[in-house]
Each structure stands twice: as structure tokens, then as C-alpha cells.
C-alpha atoms as a PDB file:
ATOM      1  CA  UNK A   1       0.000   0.000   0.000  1.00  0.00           C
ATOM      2  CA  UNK A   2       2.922   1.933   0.599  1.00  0.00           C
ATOM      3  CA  UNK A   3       4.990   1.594  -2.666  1.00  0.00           C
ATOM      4  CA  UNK A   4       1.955   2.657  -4.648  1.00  0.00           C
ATOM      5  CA  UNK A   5       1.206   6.749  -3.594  1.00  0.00           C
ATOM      6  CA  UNK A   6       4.758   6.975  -4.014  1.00  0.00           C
ATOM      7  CA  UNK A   7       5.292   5.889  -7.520  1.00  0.00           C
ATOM      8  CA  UNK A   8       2.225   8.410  -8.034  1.00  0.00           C
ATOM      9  CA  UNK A   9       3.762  11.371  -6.738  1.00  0.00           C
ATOM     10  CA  UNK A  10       6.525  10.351  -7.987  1.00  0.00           C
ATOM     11  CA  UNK A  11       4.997  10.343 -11.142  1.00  0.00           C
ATOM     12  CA  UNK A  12       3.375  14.199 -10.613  1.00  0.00           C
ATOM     13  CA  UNK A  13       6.569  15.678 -10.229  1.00  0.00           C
ATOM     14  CA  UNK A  14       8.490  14.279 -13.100  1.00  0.00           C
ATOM     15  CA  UNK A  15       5.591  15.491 -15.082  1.00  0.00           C
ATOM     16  CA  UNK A  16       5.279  19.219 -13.734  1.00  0.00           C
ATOM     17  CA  UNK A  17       8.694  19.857 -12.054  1.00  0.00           C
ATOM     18  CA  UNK A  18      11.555  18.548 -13.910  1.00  0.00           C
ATOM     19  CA  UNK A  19      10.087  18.480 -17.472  1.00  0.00           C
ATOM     20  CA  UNK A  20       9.353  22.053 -16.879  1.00  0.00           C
ATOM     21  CA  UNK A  21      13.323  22.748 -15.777  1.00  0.00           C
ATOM     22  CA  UNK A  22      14.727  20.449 -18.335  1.00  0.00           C
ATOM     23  CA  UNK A  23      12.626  22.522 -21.020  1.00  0.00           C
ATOM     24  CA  UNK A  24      13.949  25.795 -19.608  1.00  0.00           C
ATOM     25  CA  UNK A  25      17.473  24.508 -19.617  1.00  0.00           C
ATOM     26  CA  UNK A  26      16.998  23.624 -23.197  1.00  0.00           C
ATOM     27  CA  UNK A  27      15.846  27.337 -24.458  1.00  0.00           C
ATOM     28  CA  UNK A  28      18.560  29.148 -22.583  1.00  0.00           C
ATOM     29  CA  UNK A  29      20.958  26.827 -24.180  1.00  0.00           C
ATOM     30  CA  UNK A  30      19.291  27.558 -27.746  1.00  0.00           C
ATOM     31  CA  UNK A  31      19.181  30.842 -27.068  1.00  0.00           C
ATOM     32  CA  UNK A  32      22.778  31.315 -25.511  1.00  0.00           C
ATOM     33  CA  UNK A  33      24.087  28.993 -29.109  1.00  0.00           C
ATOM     34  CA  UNK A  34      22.651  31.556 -30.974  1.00  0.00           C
ATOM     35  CA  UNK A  35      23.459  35.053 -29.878  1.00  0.00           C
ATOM     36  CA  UNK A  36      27.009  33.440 -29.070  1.00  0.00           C
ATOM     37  CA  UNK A  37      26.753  32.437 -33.189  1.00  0.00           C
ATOM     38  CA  UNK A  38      25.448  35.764 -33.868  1.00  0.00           C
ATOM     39  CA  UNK A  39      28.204  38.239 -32.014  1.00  0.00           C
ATOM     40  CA  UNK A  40      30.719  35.925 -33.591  1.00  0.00           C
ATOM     41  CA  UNK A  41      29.771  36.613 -37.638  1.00  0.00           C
ATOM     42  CA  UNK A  42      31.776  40.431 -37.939  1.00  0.00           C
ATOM     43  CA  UNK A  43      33.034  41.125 -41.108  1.00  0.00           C
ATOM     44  CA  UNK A  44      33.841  45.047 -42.008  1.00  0.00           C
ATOM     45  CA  UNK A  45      32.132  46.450 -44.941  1.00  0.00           C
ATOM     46  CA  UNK A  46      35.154  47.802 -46.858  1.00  0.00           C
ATOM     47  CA  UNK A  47      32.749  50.521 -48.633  1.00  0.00           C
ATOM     48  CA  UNK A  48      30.527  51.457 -45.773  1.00  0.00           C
ATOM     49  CA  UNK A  49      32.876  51.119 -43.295  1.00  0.00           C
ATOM     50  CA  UNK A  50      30.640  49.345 -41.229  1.00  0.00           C
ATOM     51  CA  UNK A  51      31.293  46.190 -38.853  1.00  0.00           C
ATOM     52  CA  UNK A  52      28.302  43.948 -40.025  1.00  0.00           C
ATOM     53  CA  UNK A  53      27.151  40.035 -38.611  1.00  0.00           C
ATOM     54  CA  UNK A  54      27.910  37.941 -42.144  1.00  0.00           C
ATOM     55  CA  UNK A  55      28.475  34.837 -41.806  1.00  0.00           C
ATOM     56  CA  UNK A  56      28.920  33.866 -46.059  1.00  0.00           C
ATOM     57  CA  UNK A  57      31.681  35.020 -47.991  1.00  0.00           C
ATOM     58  CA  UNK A  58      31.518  37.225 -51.472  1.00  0.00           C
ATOM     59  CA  UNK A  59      31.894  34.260 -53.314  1.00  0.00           C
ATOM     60  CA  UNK A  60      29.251  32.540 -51.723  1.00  0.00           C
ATOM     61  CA  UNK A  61      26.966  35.696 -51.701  1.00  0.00           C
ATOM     62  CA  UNK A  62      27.539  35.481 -55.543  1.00  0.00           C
ATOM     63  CA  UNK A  63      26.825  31.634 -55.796  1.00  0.00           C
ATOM     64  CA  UNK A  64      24.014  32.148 -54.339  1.00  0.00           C
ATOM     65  CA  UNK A  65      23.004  34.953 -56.414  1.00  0.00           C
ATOM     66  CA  UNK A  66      23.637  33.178 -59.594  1.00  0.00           C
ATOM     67  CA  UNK A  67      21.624  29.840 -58.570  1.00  0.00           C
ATOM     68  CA  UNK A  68      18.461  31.923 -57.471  1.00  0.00           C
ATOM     69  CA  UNK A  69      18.316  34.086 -60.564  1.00  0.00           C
ATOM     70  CA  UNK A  70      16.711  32.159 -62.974  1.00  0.00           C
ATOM     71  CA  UNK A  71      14.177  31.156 -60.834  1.00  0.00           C
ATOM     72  CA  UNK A  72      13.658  34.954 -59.768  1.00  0.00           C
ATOM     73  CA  UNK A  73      13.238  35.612 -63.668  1.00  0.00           C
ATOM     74  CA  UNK A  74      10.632  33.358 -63.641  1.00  0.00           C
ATOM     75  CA  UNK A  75       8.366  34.449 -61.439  1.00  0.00           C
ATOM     76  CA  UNK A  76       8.814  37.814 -63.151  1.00  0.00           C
ATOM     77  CA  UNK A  77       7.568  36.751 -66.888  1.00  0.00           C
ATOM     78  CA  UNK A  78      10.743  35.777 -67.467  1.00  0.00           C
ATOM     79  CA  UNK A  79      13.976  37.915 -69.049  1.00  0.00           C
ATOM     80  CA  UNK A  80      12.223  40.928 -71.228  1.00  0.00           C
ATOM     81  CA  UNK A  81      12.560  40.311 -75.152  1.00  0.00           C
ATOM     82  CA  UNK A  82      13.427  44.173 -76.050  1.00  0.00           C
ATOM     83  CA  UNK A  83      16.990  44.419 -76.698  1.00  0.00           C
ATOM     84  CA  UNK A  84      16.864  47.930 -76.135  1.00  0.00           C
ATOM     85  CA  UNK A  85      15.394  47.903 -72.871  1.00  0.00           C
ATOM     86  CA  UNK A  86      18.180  45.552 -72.014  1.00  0.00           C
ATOM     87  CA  UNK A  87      20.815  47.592 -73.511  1.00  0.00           C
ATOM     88  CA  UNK A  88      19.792  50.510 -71.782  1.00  0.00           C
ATOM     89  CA  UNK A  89      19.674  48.891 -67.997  1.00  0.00           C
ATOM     90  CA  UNK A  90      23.192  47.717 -69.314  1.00  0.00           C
ATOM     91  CA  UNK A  91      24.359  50.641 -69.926  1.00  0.00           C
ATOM     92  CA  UNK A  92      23.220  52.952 -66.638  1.00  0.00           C
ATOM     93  CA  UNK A  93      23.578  50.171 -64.220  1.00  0.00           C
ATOM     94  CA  UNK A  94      27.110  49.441 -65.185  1.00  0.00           C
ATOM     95  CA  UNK A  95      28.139  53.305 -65.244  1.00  0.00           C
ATOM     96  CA  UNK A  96      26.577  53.325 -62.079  1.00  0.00           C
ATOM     97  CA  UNK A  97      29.132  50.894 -60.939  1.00  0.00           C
ATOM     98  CA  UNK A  98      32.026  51.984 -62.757  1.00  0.00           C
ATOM     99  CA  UNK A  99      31.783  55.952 -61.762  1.00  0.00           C
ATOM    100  CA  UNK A 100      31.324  54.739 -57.956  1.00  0.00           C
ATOM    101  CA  UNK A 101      32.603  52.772 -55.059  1.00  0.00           C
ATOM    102  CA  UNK A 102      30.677  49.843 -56.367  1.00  0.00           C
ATOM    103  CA  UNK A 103      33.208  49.278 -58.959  1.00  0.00           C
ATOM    104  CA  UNK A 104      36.339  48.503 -56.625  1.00  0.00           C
ATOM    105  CA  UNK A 105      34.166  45.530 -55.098  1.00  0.00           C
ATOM    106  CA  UNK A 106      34.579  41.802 -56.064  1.00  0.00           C
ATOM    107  CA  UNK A 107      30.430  41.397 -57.026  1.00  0.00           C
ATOM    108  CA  UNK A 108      29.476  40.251 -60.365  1.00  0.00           C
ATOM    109  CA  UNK A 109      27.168  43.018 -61.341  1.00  0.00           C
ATOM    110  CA  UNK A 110      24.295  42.164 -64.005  1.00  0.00           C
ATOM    111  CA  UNK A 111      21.315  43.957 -64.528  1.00  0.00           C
ATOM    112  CA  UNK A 112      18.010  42.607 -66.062  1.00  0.00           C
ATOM    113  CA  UNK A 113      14.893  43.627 -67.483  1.00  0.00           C
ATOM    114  CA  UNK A 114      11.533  41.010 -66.423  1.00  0.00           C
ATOM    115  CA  UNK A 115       8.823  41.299 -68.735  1.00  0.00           C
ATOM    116  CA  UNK A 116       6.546  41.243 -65.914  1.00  0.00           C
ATOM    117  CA  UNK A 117       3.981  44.281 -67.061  1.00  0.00           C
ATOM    118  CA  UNK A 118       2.157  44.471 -63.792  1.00  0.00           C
ATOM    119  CA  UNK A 119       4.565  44.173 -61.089  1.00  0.00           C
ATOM    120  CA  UNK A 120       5.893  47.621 -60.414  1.00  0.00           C
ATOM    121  CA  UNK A 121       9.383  46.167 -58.375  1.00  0.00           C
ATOM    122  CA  UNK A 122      12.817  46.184 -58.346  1.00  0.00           C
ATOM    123  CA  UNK A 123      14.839  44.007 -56.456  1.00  0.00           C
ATOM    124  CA  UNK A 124      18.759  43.096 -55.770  1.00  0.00           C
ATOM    125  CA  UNK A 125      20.116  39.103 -55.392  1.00  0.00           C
ATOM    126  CA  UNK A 126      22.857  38.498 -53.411  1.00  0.00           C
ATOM    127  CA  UNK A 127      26.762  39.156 -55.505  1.00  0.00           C
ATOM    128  CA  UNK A 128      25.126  42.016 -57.705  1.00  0.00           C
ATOM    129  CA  UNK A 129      21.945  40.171 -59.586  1.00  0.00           C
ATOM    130  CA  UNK A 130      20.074  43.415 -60.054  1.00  0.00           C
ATOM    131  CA  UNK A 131      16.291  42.761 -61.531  1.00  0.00           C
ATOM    132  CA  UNK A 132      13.730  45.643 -62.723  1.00  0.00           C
ATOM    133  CA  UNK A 133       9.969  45.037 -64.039  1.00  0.00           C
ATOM    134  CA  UNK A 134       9.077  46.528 -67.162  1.00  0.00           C
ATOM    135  CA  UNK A 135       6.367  47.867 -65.352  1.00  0.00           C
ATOM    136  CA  UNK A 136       8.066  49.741 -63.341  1.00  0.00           C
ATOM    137  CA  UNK A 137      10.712  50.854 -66.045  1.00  0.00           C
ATOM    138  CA  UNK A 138       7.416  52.217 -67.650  1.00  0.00           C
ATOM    139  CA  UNK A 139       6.693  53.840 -65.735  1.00  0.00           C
ATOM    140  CA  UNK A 140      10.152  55.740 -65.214  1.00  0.00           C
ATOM    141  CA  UNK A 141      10.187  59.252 -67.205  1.00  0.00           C
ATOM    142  CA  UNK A 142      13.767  59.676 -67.571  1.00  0.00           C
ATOM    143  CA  UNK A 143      17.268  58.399 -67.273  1.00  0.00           C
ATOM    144  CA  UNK A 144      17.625  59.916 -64.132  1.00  0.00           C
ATOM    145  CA  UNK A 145      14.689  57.863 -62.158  1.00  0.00           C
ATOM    146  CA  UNK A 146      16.067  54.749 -63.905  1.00  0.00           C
ATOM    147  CA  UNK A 147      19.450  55.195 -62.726  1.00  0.00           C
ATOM    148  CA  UNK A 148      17.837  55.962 -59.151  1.00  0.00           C
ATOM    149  CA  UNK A 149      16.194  52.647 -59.351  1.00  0.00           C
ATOM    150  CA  UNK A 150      19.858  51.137 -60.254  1.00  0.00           C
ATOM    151  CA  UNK A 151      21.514  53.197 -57.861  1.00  0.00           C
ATOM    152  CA  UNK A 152      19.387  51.334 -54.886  1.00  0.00           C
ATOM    153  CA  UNK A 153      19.836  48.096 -56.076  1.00  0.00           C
ATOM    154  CA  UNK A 154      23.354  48.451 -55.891  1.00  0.00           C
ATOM    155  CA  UNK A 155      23.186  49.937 -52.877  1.00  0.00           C
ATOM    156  CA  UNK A 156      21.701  47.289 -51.454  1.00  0.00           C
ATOM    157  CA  UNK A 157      24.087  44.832 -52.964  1.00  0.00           C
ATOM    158  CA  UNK A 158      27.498  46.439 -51.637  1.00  0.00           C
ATOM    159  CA  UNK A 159      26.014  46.649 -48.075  1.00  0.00           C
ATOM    160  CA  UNK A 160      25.493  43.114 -48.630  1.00  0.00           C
ATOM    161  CA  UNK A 161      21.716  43.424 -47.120  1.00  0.00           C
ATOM    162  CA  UNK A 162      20.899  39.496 -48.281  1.00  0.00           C
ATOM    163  CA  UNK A 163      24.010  38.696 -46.120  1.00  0.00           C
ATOM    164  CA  UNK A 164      23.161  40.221 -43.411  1.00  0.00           C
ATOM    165  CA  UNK A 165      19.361  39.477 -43.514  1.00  0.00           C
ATOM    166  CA  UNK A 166      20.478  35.702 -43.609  1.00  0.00           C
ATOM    167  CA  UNK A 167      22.301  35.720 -40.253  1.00  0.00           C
ATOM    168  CA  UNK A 168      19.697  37.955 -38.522  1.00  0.00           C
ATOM    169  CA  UNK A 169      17.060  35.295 -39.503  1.00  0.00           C
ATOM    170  CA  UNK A 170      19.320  32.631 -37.471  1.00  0.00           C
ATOM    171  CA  UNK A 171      19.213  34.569 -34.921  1.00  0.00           C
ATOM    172  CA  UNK A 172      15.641  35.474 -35.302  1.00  0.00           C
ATOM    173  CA  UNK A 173      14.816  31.806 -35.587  1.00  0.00           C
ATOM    174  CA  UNK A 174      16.960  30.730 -32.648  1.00  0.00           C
ATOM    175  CA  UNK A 175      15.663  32.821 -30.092  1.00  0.00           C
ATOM    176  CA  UNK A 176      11.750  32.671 -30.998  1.00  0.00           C
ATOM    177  CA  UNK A 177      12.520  28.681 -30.990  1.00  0.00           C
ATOM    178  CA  UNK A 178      13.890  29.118 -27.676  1.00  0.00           C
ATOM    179  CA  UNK A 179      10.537  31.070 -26.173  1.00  0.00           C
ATOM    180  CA  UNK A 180       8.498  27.975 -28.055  1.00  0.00           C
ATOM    181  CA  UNK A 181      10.318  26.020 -25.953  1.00  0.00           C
ATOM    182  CA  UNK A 182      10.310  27.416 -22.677  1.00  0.00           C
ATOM    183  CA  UNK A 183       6.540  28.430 -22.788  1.00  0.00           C
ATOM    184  CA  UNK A 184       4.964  25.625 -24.571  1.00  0.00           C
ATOM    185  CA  UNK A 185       3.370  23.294 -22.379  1.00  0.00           C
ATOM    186  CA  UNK A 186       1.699  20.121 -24.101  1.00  0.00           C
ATOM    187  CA  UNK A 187      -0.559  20.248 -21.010  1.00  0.00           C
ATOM    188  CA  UNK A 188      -1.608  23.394 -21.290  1.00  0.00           C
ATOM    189  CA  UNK A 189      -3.054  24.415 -24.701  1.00  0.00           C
ATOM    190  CA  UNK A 190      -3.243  28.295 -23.949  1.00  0.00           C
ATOM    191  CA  UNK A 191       0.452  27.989 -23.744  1.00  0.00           C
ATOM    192  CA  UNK A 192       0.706  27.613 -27.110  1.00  0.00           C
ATOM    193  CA  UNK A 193      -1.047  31.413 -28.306  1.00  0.00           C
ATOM    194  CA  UNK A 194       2.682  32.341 -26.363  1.00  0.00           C
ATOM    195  CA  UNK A 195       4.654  30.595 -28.635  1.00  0.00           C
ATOM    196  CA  UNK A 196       2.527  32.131 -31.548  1.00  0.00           C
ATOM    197  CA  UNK A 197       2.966  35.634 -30.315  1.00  0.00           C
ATOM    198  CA  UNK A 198       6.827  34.919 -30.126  1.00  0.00           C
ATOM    199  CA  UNK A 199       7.052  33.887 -33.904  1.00  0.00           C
ATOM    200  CA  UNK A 200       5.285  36.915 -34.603  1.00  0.00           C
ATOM    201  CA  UNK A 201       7.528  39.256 -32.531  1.00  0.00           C
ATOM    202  CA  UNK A 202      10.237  37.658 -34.186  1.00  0.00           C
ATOM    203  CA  UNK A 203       8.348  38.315 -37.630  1.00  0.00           C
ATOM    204  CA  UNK A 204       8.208  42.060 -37.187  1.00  0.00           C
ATOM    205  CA  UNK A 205      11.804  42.194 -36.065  1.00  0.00           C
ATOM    206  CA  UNK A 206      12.994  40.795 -39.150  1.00  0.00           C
ATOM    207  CA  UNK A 207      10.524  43.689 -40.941  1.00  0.00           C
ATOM    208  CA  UNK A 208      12.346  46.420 -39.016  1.00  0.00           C
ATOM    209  CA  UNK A 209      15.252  45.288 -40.768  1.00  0.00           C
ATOM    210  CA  UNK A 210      14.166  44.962 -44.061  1.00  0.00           C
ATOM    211  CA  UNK A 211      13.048  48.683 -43.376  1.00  0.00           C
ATOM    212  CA  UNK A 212      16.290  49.964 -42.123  1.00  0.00           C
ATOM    213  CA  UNK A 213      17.778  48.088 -45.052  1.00  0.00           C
ATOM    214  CA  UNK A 214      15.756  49.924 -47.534  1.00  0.00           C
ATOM    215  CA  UNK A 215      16.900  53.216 -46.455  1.00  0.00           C
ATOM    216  CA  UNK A 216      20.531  52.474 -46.433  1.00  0.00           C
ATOM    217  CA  UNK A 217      20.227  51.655 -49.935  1.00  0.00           C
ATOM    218  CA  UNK A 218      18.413  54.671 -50.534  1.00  0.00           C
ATOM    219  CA  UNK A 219      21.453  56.555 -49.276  1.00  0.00           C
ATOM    220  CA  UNK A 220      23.679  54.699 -50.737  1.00  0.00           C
ATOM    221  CA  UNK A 221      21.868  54.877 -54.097  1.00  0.00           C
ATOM    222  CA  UNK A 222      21.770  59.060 -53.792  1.00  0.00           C
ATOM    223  CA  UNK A 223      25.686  59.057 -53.441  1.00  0.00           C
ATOM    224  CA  UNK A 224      26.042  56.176 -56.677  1.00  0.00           C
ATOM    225  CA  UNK A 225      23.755  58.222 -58.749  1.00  0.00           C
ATOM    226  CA  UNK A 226      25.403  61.520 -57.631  1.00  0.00           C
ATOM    227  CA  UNK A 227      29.056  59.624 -58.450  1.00  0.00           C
ATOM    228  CA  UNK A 228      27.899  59.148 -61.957  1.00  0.00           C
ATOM    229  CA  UNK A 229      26.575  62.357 -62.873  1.00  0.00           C
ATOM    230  CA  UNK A 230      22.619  61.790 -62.366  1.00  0.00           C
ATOM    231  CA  UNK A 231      20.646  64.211 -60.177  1.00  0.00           C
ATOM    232  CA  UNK A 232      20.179  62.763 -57.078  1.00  0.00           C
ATOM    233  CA  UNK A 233      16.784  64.327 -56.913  1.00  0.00           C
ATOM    234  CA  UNK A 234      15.741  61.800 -59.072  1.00  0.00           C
ATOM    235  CA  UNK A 235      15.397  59.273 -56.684  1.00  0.00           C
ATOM    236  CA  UNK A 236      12.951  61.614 -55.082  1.00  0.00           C
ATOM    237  CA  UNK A 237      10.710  61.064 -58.484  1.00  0.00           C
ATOM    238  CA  UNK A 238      10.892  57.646 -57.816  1.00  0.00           C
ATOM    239  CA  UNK A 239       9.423  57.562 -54.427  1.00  0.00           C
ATOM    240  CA  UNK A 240       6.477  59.372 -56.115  1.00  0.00           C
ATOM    241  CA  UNK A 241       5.652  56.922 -58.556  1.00  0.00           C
ATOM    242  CA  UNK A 242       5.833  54.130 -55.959  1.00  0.00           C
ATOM    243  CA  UNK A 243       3.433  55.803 -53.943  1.00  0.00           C
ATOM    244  CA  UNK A 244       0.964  56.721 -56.664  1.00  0.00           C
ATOM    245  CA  UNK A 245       1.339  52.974 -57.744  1.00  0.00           C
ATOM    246  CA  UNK A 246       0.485  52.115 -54.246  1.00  0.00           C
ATOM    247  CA  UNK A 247      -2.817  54.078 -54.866  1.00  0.00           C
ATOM    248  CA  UNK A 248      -3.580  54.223 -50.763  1.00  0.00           C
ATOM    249  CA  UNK A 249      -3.790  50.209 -50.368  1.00  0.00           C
ATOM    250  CA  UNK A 250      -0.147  49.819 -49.031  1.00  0.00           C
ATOM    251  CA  UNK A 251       0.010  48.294 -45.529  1.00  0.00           C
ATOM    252  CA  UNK A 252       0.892  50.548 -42.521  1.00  0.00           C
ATOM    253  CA  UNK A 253       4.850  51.018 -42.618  1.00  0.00           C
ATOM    254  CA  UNK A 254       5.181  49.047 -39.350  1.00  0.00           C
ATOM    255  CA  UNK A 255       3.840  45.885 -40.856  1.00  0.00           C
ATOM    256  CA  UNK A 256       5.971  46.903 -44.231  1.00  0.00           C
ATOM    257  CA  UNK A 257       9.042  45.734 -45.248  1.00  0.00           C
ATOM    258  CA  UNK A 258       9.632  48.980 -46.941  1.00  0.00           C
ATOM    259  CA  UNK A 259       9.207  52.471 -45.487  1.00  0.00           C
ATOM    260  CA  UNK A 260       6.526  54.688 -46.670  1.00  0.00           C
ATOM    261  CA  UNK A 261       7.032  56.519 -49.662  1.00  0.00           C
ATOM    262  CA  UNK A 262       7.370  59.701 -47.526  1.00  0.00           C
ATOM    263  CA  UNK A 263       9.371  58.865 -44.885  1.00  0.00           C
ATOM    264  CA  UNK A 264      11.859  57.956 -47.482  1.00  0.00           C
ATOM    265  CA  UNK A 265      11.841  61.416 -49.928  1.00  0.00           C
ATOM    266  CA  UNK A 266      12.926  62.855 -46.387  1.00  0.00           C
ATOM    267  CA  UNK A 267      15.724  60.577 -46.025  1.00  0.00           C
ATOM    268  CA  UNK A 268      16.582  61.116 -49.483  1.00  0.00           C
ATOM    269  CA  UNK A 269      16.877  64.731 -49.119  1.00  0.00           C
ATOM    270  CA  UNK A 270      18.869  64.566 -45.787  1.00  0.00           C
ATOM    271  CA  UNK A 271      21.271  62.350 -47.775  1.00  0.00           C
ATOM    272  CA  UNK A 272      21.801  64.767 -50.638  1.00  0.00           C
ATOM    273  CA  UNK A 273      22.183  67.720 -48.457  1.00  0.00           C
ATOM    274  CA  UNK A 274      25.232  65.769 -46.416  1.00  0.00           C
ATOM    275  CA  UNK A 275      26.556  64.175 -50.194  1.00  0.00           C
ATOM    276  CA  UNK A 276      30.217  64.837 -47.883  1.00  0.00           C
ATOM    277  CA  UNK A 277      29.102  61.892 -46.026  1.00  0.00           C
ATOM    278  CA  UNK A 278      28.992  59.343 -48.977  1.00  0.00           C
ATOM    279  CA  UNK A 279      31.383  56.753 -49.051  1.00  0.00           C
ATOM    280  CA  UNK A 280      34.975  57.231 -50.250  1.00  0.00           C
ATOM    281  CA  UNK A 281      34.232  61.321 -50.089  1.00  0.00           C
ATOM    282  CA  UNK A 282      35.463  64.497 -48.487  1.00  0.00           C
ATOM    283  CA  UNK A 283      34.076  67.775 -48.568  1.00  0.00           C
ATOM    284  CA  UNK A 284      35.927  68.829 -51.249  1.00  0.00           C
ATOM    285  CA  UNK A 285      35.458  65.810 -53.412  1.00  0.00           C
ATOM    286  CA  UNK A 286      31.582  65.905 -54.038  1.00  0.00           C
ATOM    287  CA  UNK A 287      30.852  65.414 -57.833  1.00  0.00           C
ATOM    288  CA  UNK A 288      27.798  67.723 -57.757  1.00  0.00           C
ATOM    289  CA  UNK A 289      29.680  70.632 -55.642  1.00  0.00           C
ATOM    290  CA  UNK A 290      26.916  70.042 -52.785  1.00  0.00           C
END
């Protein structure tokens, strides 16, 4: 008679004490394994200047730019059949390049024109695949906005973005698995609205990012455009066609992995009034005399 309680309680505490503490143990270990993982990815950004968490190499960056292209292309209408179009992405992106700080990099820079004629977007692979819709080069009025649109990209591109968005999402992933973990309790099904709330916090975080991201590139892209001779202010021209494309049904910037429209024409004119500040400048060395 004896024997029997004993195994029972026994029983009740293995269930609700230990497994409890062995699951905690568990997330602080995942979550110790990953920002341990995370401090240790610094490479410095020999354009920017900046000490950034990479974990990939250039070459891999461009491996991996070169094996998702096609499929990229695809989902775009495929490559654009007017040569001309082509030729004259060519031709600004890679003076773009040349005239700038983008040019003493190791990327493989090459532009392309989708013949998707509904998708206004523009978007940048890892190792310098740069992509533009014909609907959005459409919509473009000039050289200028096109070389804007360029300028971006390879903004984006030399702050290696892609690189850094894949070791956030690591880290993301790490420490939202470790709060599934620690809360989850397969006896208690409310526990598991706390591990849903996590993956969404971790969600959002990796939208901040992609926001910050964004306008990075758009500085970067006014001091590219200014290094080749294009008015800066045409980037400005650009925001204004994304918003009217956006025709009020864009999501609120918070849940956007872009920053409103005009949020970003007045980072765009901050960056052109401090054109000093570019990368490999001085005061006295700004192309456009700003």
C-alpha cells in the first residue's frame, strides 16, 4: 500500500517539475548557441565602413546569387525580349558601378529587365543580380529615375543586405525557438497562443530590418547616382511613382518591409544635403559641388 502513492507522486513531479526545468534549460541553451553564433559573424564592410554580422563570404553571396536568378526571372515573366530595354539597364547600371565605389568591389554586377507588365518592383540578389519590371521601367520618365532605381539596387548589394538578412534570420529563428520552448506546455493548450505571439515578434523584427535596409540603400543609391553624374533628386521622383502605384492600399509602414514613400523622400533629401558623407568622399570631393 505503501509503494503505490509513491510511484504516483513520484509520477506528478516528473511530469510538472523537472520536465518544466529540463525545457527551460533547453531554451537558454538555444538561445545562448545563438546570440554566441550571432556576435561571432563580424566582417567590415570595406565601402561602408561598417562592422556587419555575415556569416557567407563574397563568393558565396555570388553563388548564391547566380543559382536563385533564374528562378527569380521566372516568377517575373521571365527575361524581357526588347533588346533595347536591355541595352539601356546595361548601360546605366554598369556606369553606375564603374563611376562609384561599387566598382572597386569583387560582385558580379548584371542587370536585367523582367517582362513582368504588372509588377511595379525592383529588387537586388545576393553578388550584384540586379532585376527591374518593365512595369516599373514604364513607368520611369527619364534616365535619371532609372538610374535611381539602379543606384538602390546596388546599394543594397554592396552593403550586402541578403548577407546580413540571412544571419539575422538565425538569430531570429533561434531565439523565438527558444521562447516555443520554454513556454509551450503540451498540457496546457493556452500555452501555445505564447509561442505564436513569439514567432510573430520575431516576424516584425525581421521587418524592421528589411526597413532599415531599404533606407541604407536609398542613401547609398543618392551618393552612386550623384558619383555618376545623375541628379540625385531623381530618386525623389521615384518615391512618387511608388506611392501613386500604391494608390492608398499599401500596408501601414510598421507591418511593411519597406518604409513609406514619404518617410523615405525625407531621407533622401537629408542624404543629398550631407553628399560629404557618402562613401569614399570628403568635402571637397563631391561630384555635384553640394
Amino acid at each position: 500500500m505503501y509503494s503505490q502513492p509513491r510511484r504516483s507522486y513520484y509520477g506528478r513531479r516528473t511530469q510538472r517539475g523537472c520536465f518544466p526545468g529540463g525545457r527551460l534549460l533547453i531554451a537558454a541553451a538555444v538561445a545562448i548557441f545563438s546570440l554566441i553564433s550571432y556576435s561571432g559573424m563580424r566582417q567590415d564592410n570595406p565601402v561602408t565602413g561598417e562592422t556587419q554580422h555575415i556569416d557567407i563570404t563574397v563568393d558565396q553571396e555570388i553563388a548564391l546569387g547566380l543559382q536563385a536568378a533564374p528562378e527569380m526571372a521566372q516568377q517575373f515573366g521571365g527575361v524581357d525580349p526588347d533588346p533595347q530595354a536591355q541595352a539601356m539597364v546595361d548601360e546605366i547600371g554598369n556606369h553606375i558601378v564603374s563611376s562609384s565605389p561599387a566598382g572597386s568591389t569583387e560582385y558580379q554586377y548584371d542587370f536585367h529587365v523582367l517582362g513582368d507588365s504588372r509588377t511595379i518592383n525592383a529588387f537586388a540578389l545576393p553578388g550584384g543580380q540586379i532585376f527591374i519590371t518593365r512595369a516599373l521601367m514604364d513607368r520611369l520618365a527619364t534616365e535619371g529615375e532609372l538610374a535611381g532605381v539602379l543606384g538602390h539596387e546596388v546599394g543594397h548589394v554592396v552593403a550586402r543586405h541578403s548577407a546580413e538578412q540571412i544571419a539575422k534570420s538565425q538569430l531570429t529563428q533561434g531565439l523565438t525557438g527558444a521562447v516555443v520552448i520554454a513556454s509551450y506546455d503540451p498540457n496546457n493548450p493556452a500555452s501555445m497562443r505564447t509561442a505564436q505571439v513569439a514567432m510573430v515578434i520575431g516576424q516584425l523584427v525581421n521587418m524592421k530590418y528589411g526597413r532599415d535596409d531599404e533606407l541604407e540603400a536609398d542613401f547609398l543609391g543618392v551618393c552612386f547616382i550623384d558619383d555618376a553624374g545623375y541628379n540625385p533628386e531623381e530618386l525623389i521622383a521615384v518615391m512618387r511613382v511608388l506611392a501613386q502605384a500604391s494608390q492608398g492600399q499599401a500596408p501601414p509602414e510598421f507591418f511593411s518591409t519597406h518604409p513609406n514613400p514619404e518617410r523615405r523622400v525625407e531621407r533622401i533629401q537629408q542624404a543629398i544635403q550631407s553628399l560629404d558623407q557618402c562613401p569614399g568622399r570628403s568635402p571637397q570631393t563631391s561630384p555635384s559641388g553640394m
